[in-house]
PDB file of N, CA and C in Angstrom:
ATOM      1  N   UNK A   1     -48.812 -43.480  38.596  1.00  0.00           N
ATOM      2  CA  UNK A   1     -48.519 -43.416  39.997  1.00  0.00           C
ATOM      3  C   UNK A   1     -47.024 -43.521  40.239  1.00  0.00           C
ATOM      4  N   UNK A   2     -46.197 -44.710  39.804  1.00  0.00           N
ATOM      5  CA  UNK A   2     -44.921 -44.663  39.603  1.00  0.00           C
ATOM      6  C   UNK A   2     -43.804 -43.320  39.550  1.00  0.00           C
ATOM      7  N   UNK A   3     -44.642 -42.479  38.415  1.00  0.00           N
ATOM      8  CA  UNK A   3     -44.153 -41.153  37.517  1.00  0.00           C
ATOM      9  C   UNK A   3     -44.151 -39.734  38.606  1.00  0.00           C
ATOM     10  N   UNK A   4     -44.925 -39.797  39.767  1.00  0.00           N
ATOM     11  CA  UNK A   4     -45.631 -39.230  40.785  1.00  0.00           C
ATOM     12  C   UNK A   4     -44.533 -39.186  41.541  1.00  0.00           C
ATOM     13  N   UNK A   5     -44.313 -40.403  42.120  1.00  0.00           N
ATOM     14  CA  UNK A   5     -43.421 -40.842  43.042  1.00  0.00           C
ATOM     15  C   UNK A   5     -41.559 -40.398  43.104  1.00  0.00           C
ATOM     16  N   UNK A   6     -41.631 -40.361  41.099  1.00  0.00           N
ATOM     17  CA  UNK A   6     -40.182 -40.314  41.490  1.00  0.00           C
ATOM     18  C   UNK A   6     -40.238 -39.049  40.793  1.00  0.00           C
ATOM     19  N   UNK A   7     -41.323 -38.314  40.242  1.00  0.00           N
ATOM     20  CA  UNK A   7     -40.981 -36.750  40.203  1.00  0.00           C
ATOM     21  C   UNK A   7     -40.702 -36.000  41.881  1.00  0.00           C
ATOM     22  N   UNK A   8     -41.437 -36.673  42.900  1.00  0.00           N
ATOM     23  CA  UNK A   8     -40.892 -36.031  44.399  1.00  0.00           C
ATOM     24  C   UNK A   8     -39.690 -36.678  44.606  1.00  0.00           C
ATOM     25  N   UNK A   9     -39.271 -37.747  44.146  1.00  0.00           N
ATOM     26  CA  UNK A   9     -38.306 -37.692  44.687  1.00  0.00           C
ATOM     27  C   UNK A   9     -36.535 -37.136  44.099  1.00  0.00           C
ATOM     28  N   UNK A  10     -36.729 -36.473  42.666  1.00  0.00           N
ATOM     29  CA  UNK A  10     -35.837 -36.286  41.987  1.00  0.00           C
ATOM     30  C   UNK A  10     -35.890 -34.574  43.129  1.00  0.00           C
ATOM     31  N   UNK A  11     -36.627 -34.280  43.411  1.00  0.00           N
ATOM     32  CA  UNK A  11     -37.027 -32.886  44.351  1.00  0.00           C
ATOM     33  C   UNK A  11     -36.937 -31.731  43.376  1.00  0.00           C
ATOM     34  N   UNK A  12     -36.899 -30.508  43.547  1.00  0.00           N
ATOM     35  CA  UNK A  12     -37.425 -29.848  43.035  1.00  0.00           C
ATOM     36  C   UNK A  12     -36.574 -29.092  41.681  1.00  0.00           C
ATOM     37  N   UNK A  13     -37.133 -28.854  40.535  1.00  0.00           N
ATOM     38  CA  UNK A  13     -36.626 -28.455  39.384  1.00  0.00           C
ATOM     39  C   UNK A  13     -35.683 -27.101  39.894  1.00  0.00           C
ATOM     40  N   UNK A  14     -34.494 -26.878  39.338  1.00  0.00           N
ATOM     41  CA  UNK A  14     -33.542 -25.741  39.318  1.00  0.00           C
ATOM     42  C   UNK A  14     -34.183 -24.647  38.843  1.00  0.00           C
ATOM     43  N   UNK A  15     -34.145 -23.323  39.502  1.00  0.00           N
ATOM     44  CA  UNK A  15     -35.054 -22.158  38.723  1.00  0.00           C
ATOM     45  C   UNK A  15     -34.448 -21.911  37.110  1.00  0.00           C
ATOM     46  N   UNK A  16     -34.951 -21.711  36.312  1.00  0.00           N
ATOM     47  CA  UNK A  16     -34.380 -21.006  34.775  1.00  0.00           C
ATOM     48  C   UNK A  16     -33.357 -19.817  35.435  1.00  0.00           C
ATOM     49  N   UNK A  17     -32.150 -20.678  34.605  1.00  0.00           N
ATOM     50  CA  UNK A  17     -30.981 -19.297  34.300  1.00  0.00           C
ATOM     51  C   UNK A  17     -30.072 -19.216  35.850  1.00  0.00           C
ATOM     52  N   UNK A  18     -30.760 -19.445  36.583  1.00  0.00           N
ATOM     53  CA  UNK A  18     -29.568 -20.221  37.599  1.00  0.00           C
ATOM     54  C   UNK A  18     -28.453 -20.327  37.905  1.00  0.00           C
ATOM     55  N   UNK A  19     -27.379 -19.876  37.857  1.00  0.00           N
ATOM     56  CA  UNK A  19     -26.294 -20.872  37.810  1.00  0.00           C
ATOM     57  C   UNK A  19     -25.568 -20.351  39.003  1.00  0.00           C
ATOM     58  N   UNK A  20     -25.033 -21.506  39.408  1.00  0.00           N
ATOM     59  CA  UNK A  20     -23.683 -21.049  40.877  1.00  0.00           C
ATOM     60  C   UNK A  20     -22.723 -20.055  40.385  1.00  0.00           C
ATOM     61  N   UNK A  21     -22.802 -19.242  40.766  1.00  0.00           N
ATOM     62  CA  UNK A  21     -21.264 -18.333  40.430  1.00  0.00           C
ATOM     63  C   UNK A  21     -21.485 -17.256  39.853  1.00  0.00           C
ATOM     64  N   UNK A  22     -22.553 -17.467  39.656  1.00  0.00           N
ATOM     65  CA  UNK A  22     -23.248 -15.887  39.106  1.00  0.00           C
ATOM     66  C   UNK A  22     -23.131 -15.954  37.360  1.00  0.00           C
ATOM     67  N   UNK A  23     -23.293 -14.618  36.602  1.00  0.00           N
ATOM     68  CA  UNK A  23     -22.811 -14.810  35.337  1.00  0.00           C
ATOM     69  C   UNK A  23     -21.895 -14.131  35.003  1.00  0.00           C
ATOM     70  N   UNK A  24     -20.621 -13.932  36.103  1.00  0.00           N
ATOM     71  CA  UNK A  24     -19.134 -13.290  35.466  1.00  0.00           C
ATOM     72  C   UNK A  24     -18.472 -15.276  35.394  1.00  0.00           C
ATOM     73  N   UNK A  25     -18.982 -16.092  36.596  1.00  0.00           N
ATOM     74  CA  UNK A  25     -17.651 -16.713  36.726  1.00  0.00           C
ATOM     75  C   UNK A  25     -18.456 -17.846  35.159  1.00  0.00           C
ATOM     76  N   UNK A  26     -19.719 -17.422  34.583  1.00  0.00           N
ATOM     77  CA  UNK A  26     -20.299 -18.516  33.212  1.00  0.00           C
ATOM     78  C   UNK A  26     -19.243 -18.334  32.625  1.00  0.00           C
ATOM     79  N   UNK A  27     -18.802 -16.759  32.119  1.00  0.00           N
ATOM     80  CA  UNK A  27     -17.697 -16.055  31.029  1.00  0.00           C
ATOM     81  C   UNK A  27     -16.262 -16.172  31.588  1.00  0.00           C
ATOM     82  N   UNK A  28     -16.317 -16.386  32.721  1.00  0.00           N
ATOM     83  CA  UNK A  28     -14.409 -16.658  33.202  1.00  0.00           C
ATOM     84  C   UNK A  28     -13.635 -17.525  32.119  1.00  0.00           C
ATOM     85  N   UNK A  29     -14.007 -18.659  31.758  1.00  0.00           N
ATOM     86  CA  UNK A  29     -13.375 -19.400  31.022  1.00  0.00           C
ATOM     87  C   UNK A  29     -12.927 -18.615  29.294  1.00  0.00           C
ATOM     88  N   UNK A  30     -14.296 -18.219  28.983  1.00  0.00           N
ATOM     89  CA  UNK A  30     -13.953 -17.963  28.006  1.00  0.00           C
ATOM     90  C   UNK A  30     -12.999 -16.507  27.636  1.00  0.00           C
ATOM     91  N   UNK A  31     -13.380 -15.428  29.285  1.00  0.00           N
ATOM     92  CA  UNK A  31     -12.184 -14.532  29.307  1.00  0.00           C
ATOM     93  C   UNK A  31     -10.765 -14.847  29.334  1.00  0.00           C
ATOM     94  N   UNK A  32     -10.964 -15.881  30.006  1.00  0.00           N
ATOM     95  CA  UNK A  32      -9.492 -16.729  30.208  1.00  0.00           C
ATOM     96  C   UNK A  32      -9.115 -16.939  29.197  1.00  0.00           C
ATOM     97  N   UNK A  33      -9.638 -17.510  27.930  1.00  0.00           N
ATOM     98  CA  UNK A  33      -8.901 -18.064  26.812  1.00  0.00           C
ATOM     99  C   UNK A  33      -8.663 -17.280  26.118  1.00  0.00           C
ATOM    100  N   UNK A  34      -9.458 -15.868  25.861  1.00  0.00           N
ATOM    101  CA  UNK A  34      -9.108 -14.842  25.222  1.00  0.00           C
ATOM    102  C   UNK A  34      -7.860 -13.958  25.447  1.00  0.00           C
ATOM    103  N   UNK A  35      -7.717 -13.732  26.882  1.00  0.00           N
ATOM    104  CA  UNK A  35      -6.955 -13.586  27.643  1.00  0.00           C
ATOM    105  C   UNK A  35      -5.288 -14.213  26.863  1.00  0.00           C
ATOM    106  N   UNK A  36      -5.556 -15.384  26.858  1.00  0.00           N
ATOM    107  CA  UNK A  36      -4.222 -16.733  27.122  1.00  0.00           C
ATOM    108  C   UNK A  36      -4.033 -16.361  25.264  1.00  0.00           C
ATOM    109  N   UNK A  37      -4.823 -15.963  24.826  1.00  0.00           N
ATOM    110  CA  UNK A  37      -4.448 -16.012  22.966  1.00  0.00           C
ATOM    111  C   UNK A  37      -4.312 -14.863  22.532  1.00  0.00           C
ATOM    112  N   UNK A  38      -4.641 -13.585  23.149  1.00  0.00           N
ATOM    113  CA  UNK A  38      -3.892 -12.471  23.244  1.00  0.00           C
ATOM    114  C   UNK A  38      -2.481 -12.532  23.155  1.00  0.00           C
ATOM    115  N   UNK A  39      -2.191 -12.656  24.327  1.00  0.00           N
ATOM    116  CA  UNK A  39      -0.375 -13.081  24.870  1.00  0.00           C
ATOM    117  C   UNK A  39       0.168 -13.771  24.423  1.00  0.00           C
ATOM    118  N   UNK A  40      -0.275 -15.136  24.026  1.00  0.00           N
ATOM    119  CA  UNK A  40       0.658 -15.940  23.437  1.00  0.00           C
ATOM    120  C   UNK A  40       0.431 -15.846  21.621  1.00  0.00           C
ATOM    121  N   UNK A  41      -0.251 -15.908  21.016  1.00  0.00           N
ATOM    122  CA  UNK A  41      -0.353 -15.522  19.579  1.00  0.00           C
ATOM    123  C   UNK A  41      -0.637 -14.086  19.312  1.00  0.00           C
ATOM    124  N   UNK A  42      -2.091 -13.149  19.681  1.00  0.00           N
ATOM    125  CA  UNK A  42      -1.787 -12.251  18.704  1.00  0.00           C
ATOM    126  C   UNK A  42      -1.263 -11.213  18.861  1.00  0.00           C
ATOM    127  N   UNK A  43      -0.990 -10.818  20.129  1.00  0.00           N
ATOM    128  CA  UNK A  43       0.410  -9.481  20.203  1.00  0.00           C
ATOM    129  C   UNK A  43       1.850 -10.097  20.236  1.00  0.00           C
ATOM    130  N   UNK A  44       2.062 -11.361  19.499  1.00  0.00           N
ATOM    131  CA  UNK A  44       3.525 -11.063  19.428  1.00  0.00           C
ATOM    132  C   UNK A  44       3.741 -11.706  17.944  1.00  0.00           C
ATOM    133  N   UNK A  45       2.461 -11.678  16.648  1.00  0.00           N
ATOM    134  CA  UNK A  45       2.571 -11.603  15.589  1.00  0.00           C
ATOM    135  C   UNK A  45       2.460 -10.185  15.108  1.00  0.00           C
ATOM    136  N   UNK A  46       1.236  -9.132  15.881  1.00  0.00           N
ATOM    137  CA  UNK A  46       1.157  -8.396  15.443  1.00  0.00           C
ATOM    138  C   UNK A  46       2.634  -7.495  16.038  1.00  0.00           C
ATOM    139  N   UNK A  47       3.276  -7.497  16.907  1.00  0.00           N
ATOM    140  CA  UNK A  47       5.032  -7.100  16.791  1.00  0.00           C
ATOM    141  C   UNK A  47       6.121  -7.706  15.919  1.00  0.00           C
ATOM    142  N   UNK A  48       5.434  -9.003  15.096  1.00  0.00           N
ATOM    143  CA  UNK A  48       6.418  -9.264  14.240  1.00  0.00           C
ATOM    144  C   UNK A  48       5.823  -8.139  12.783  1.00  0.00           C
ATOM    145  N   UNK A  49       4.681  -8.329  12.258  1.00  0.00           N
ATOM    146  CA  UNK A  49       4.585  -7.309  11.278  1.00  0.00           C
ATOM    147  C   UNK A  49       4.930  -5.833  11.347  1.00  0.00           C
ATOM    148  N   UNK A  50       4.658  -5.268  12.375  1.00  0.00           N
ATOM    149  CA  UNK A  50       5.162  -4.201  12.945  1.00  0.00           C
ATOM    150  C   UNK A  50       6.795  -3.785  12.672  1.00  0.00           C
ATOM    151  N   UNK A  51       7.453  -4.746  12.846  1.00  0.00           N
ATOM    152  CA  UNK A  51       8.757  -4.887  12.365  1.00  0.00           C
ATOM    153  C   UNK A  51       8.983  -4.779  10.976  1.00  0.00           C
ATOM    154  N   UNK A  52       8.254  -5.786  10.216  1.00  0.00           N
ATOM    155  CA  UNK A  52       8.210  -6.358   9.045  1.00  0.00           C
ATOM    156  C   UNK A  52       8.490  -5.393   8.398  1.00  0.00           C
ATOM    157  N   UNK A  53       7.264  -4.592   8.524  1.00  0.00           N
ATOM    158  CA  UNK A  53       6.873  -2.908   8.064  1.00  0.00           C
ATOM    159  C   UNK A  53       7.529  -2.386   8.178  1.00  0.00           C
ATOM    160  N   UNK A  54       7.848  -1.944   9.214  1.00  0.00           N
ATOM    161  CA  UNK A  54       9.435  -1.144   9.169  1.00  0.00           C
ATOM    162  C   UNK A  54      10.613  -1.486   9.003  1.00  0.00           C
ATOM    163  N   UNK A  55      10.741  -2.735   8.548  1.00  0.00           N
ATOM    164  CA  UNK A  55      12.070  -2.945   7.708  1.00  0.00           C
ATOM    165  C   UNK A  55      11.536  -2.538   5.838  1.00  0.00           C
ATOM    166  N   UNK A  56      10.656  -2.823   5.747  1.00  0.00           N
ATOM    167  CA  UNK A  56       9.879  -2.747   4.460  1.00  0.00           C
ATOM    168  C   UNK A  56      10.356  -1.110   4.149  1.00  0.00           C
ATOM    169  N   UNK A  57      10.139  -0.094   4.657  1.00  0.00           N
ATOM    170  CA  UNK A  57      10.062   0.731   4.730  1.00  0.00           C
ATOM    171  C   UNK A  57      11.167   1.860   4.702  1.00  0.00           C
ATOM    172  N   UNK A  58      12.444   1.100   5.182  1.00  0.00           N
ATOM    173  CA  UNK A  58      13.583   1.728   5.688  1.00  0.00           C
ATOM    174  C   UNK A  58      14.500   0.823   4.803  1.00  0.00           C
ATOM    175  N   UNK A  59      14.332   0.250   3.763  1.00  0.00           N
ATOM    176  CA  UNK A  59      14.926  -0.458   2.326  1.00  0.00           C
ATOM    177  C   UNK A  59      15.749   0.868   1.581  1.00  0.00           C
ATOM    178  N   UNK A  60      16.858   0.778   1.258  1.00  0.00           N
ATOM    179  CA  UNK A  60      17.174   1.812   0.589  1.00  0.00           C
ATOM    180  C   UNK A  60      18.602   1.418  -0.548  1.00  0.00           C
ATOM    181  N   UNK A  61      18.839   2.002  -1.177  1.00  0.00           N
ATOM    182  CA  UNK A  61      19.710   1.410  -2.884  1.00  0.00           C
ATOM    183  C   UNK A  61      20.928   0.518  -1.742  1.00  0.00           C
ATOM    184  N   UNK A  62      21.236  -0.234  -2.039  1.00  0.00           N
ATOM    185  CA  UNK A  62      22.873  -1.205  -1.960  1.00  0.00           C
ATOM    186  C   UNK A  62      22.739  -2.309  -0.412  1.00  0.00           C
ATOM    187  N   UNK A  63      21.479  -2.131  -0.066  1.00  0.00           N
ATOM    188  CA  UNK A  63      20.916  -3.333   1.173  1.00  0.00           C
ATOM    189  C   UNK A  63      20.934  -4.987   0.373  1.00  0.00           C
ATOM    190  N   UNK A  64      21.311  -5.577   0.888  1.00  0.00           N
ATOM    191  CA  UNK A  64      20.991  -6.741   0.655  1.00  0.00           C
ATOM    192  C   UNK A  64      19.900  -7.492   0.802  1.00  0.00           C
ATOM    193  N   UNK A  65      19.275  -8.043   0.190  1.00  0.00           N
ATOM    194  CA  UNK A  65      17.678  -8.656   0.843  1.00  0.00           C
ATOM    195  C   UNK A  65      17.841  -9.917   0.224  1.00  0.00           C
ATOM    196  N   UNK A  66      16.695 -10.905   0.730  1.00  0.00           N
ATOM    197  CA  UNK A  66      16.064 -12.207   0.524  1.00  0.00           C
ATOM    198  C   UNK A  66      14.638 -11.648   0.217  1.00  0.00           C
ATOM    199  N   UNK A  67      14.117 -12.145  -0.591  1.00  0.00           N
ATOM    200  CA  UNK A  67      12.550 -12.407  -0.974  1.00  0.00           C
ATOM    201  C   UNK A  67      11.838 -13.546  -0.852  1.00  0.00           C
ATOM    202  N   UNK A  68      10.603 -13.376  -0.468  1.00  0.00           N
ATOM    203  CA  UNK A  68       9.732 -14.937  -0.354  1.00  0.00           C
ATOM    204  C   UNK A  68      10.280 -16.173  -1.213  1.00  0.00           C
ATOM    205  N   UNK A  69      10.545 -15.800  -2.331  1.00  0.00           N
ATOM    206  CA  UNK A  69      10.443 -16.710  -2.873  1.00  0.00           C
ATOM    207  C   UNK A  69      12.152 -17.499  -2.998  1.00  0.00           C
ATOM    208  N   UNK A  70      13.139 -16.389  -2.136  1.00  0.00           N
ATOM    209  CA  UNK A  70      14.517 -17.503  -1.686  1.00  0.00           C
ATOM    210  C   UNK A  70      15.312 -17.040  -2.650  1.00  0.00           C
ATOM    211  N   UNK A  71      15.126 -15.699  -3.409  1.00  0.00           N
ATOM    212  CA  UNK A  71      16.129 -15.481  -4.351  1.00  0.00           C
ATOM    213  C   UNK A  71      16.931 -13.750  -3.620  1.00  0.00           C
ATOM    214  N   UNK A  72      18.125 -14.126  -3.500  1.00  0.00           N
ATOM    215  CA  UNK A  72      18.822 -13.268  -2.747  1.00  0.00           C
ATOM    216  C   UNK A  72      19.813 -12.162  -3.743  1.00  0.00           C
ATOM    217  N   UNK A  73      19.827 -11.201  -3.299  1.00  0.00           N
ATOM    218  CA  UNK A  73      20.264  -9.674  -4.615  1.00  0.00           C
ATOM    219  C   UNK A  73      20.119  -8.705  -3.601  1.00  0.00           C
ATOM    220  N   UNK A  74      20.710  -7.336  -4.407  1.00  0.00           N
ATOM    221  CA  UNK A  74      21.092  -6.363  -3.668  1.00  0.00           C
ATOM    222  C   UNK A  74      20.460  -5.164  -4.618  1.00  0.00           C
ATOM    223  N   UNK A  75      19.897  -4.198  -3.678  1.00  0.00           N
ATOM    224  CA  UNK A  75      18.921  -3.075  -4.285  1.00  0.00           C
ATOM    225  C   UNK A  75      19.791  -2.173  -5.095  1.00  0.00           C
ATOM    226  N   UNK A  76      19.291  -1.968  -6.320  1.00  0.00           N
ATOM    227  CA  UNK A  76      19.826  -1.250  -7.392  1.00  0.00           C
ATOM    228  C   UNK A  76      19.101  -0.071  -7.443  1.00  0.00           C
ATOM    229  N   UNK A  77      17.582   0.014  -7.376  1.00  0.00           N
ATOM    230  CA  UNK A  77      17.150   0.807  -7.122  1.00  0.00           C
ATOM    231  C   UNK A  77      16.009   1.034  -6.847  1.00  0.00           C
ATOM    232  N   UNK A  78      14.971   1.860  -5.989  1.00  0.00           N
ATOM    233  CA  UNK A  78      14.178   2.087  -5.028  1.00  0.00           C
ATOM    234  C   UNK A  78      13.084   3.055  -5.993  1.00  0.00           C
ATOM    235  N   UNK A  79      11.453   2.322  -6.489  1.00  0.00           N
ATOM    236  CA  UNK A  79      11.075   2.765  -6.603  1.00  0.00           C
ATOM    237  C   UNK A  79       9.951   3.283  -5.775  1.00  0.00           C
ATOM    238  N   UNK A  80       8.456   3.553  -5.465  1.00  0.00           N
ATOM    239  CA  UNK A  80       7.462   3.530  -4.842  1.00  0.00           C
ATOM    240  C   UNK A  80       7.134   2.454  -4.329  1.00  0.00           C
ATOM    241  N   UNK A  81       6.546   1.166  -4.797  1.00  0.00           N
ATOM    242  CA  UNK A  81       5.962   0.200  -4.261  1.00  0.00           C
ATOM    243  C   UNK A  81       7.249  -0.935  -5.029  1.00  0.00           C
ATOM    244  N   UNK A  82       8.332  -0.605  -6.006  1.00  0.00           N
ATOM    245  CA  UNK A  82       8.862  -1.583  -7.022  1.00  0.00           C
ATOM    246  C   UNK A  82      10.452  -1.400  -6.160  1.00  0.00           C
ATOM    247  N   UNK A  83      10.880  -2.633  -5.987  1.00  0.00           N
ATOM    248  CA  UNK A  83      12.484  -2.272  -6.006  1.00  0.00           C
ATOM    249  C   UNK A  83      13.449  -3.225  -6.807  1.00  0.00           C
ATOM    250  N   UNK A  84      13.971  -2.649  -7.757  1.00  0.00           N
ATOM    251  CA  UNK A  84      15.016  -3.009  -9.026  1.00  0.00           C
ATOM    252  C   UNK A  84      16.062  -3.702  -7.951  1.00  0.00           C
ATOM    253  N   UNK A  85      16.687  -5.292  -8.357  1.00  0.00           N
ATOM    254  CA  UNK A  85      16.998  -5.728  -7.798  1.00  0.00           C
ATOM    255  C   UNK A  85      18.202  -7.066  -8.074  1.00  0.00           C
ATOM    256  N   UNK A  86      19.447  -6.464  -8.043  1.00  0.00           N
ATOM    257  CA  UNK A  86      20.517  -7.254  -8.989  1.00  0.00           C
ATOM    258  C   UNK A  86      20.849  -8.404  -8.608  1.00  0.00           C
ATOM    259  N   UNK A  87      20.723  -9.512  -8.951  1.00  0.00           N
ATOM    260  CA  UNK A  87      20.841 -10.759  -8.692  1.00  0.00           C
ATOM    261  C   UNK A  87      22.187 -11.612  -9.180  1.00  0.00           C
ATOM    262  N   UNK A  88      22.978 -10.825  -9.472  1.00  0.00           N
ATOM    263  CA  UNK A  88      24.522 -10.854  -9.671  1.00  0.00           C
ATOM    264  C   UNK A  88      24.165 -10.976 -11.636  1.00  0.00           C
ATOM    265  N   UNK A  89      25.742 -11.514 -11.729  1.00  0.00           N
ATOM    266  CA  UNK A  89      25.928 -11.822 -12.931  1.00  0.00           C
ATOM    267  C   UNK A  89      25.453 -10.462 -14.024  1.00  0.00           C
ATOM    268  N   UNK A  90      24.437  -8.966 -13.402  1.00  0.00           N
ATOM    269  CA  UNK A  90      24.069  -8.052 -14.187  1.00  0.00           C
ATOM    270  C   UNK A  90      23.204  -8.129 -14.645  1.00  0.00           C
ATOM    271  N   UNK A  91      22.159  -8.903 -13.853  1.00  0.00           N
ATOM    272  CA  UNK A  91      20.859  -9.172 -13.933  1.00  0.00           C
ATOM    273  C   UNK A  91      20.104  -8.806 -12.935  1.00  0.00           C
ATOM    274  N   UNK A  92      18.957  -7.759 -13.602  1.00  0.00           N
ATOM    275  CA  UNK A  92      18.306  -7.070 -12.507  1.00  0.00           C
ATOM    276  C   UNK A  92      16.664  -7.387 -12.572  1.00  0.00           C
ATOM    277  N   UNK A  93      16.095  -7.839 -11.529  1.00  0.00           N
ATOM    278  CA  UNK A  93      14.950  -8.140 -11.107  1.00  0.00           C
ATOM    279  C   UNK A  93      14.088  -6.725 -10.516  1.00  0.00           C
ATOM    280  N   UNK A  94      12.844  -7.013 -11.274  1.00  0.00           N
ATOM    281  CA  UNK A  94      11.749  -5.936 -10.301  1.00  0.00           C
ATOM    282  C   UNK A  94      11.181  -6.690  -9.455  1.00  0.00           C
ATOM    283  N   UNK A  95      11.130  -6.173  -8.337  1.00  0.00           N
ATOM    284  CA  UNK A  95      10.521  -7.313  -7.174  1.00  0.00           C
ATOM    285  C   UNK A  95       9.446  -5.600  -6.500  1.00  0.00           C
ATOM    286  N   UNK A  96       8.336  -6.791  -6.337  1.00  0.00           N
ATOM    287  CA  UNK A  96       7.301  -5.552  -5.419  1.00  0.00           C
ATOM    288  C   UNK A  96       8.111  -5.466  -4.225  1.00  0.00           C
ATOM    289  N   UNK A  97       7.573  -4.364  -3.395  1.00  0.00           N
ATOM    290  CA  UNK A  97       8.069  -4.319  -1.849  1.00  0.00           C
ATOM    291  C   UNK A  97       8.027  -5.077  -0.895  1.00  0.00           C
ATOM    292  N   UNK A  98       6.400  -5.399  -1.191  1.00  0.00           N
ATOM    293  CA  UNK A  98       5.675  -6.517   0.085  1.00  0.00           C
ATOM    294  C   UNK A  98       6.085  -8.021  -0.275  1.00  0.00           C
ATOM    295  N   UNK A  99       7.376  -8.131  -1.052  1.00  0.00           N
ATOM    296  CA  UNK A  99       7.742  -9.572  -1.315  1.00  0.00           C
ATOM    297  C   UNK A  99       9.066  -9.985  -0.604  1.00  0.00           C
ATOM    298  N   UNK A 100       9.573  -8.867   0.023  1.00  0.00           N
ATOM    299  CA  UNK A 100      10.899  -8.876   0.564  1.00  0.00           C
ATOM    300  C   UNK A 100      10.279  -9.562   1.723  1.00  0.00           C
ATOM    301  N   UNK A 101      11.339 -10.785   2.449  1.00  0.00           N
ATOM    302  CA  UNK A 101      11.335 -11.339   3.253  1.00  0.00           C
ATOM    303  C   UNK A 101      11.892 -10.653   4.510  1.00  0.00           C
ATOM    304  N   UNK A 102      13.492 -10.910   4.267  1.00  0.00           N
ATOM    305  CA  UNK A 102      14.102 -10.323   5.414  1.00  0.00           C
ATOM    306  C   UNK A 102      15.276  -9.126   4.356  1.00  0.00           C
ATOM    307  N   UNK A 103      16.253  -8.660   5.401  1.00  0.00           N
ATOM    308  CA  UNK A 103      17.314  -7.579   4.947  1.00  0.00           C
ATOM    309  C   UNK A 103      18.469  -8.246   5.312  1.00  0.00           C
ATOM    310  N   UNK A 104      19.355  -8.766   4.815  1.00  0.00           N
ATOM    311  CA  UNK A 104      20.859  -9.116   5.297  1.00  0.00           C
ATOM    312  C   UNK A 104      21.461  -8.147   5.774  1.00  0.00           C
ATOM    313  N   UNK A 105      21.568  -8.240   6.629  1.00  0.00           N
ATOM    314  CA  UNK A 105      23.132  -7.553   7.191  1.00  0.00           C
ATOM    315  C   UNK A 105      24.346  -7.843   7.116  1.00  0.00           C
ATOM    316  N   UNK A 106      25.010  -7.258   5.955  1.00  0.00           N
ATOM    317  CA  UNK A 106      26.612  -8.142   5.633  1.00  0.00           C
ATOM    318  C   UNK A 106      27.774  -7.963   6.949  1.00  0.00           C
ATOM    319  N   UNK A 107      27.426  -6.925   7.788  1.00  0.00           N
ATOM    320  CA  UNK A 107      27.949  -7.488   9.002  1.00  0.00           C
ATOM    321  C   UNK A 107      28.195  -8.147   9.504  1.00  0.00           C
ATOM    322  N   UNK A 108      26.950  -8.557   9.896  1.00  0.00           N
ATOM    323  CA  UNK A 108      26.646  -9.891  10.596  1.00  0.00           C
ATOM    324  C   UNK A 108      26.640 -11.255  10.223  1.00  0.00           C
ATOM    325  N   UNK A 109      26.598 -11.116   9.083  1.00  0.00           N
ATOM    326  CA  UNK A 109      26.309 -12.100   7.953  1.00  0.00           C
ATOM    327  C   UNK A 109      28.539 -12.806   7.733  1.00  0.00           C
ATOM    328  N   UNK A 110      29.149 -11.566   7.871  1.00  0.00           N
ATOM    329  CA  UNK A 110      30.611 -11.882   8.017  1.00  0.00           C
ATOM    330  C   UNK A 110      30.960 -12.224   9.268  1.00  0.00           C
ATOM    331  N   UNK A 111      30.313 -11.878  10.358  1.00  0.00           N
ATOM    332  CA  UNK A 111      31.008 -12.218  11.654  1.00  0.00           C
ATOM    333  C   UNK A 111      30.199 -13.732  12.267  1.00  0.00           C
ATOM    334  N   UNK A 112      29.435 -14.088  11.719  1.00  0.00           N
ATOM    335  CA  UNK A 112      28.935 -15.497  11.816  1.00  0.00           C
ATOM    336  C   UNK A 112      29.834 -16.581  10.978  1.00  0.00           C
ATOM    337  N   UNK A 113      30.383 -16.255   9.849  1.00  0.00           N
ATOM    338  CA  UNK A 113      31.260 -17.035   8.996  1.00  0.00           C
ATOM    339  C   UNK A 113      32.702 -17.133   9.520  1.00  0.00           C
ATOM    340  N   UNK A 114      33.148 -15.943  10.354  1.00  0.00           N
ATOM    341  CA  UNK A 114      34.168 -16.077  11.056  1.00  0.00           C
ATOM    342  C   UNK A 114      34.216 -16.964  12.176  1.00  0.00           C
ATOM    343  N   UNK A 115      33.304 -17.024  13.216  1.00  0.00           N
ATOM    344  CA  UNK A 115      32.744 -17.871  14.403  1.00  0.00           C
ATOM    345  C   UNK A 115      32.931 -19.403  14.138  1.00  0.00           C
ATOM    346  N   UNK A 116      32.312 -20.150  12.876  1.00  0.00           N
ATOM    347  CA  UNK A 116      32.160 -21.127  12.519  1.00  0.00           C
ATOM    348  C   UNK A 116      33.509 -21.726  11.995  1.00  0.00           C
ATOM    349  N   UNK A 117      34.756 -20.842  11.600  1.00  0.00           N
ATOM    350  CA  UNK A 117      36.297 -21.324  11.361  1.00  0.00           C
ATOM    351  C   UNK A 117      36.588 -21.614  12.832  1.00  0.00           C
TER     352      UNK A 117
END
């Protein structure tokens, strides 16, 4: 009798599937976040590889480069996927392509050393 009483008074069950706002504003949130991680992470990694690649690409004999692994030399010579790679003293390294980090620019690389006198 108790059980009676306070099933009327909890009043009446919500229909199945229900919800206020319809079912665009259920997915708002999660458009939103997709949305928010688009823009802020993956289109402006996928413009850093984009770059990457085309510095990768546009490598050619007497550039200066850095490689992942922090050892810095200048292209001797340019094979397919391999670039021969002199590390002074007349010592030449094969380094794959996809290991090059960045490209020095001895330009720039001189007019920053000037700035700092």
């Amino acid at each position: 009798m108790f059980f009676t009483s306070l099933a009327y008074a909890m009043g009446q069950a919500p229909e199945a599937g229900a919800q206020p706002g319809g079912p665009l504003m259920t997915f708002m949130p999660l458009i939103l976040m997709f949305v928010i991680f688009y823009v802020l992470l993956i289109r402006p990694q996928q413009k850093k590889q984009k770059e990457h690649k085309q510095m990768l690409d546009n490598l050619t004999r007497g550039d200066r480069i850095v490689t992942t692994g922090g050892l810095h030399g200048r292209i001797v010579e340019v094979k397919d996927n391999v670039l021969v790679v002199d590390v002074g003293n007349n010592i030449q390294v094969e380094i794959g392509r996809g290991f090059i980090a960045a490209l020095i620019n001895p330009d720039t690389a001189g007019k920053t050393a000037e700035k700092k006198k």
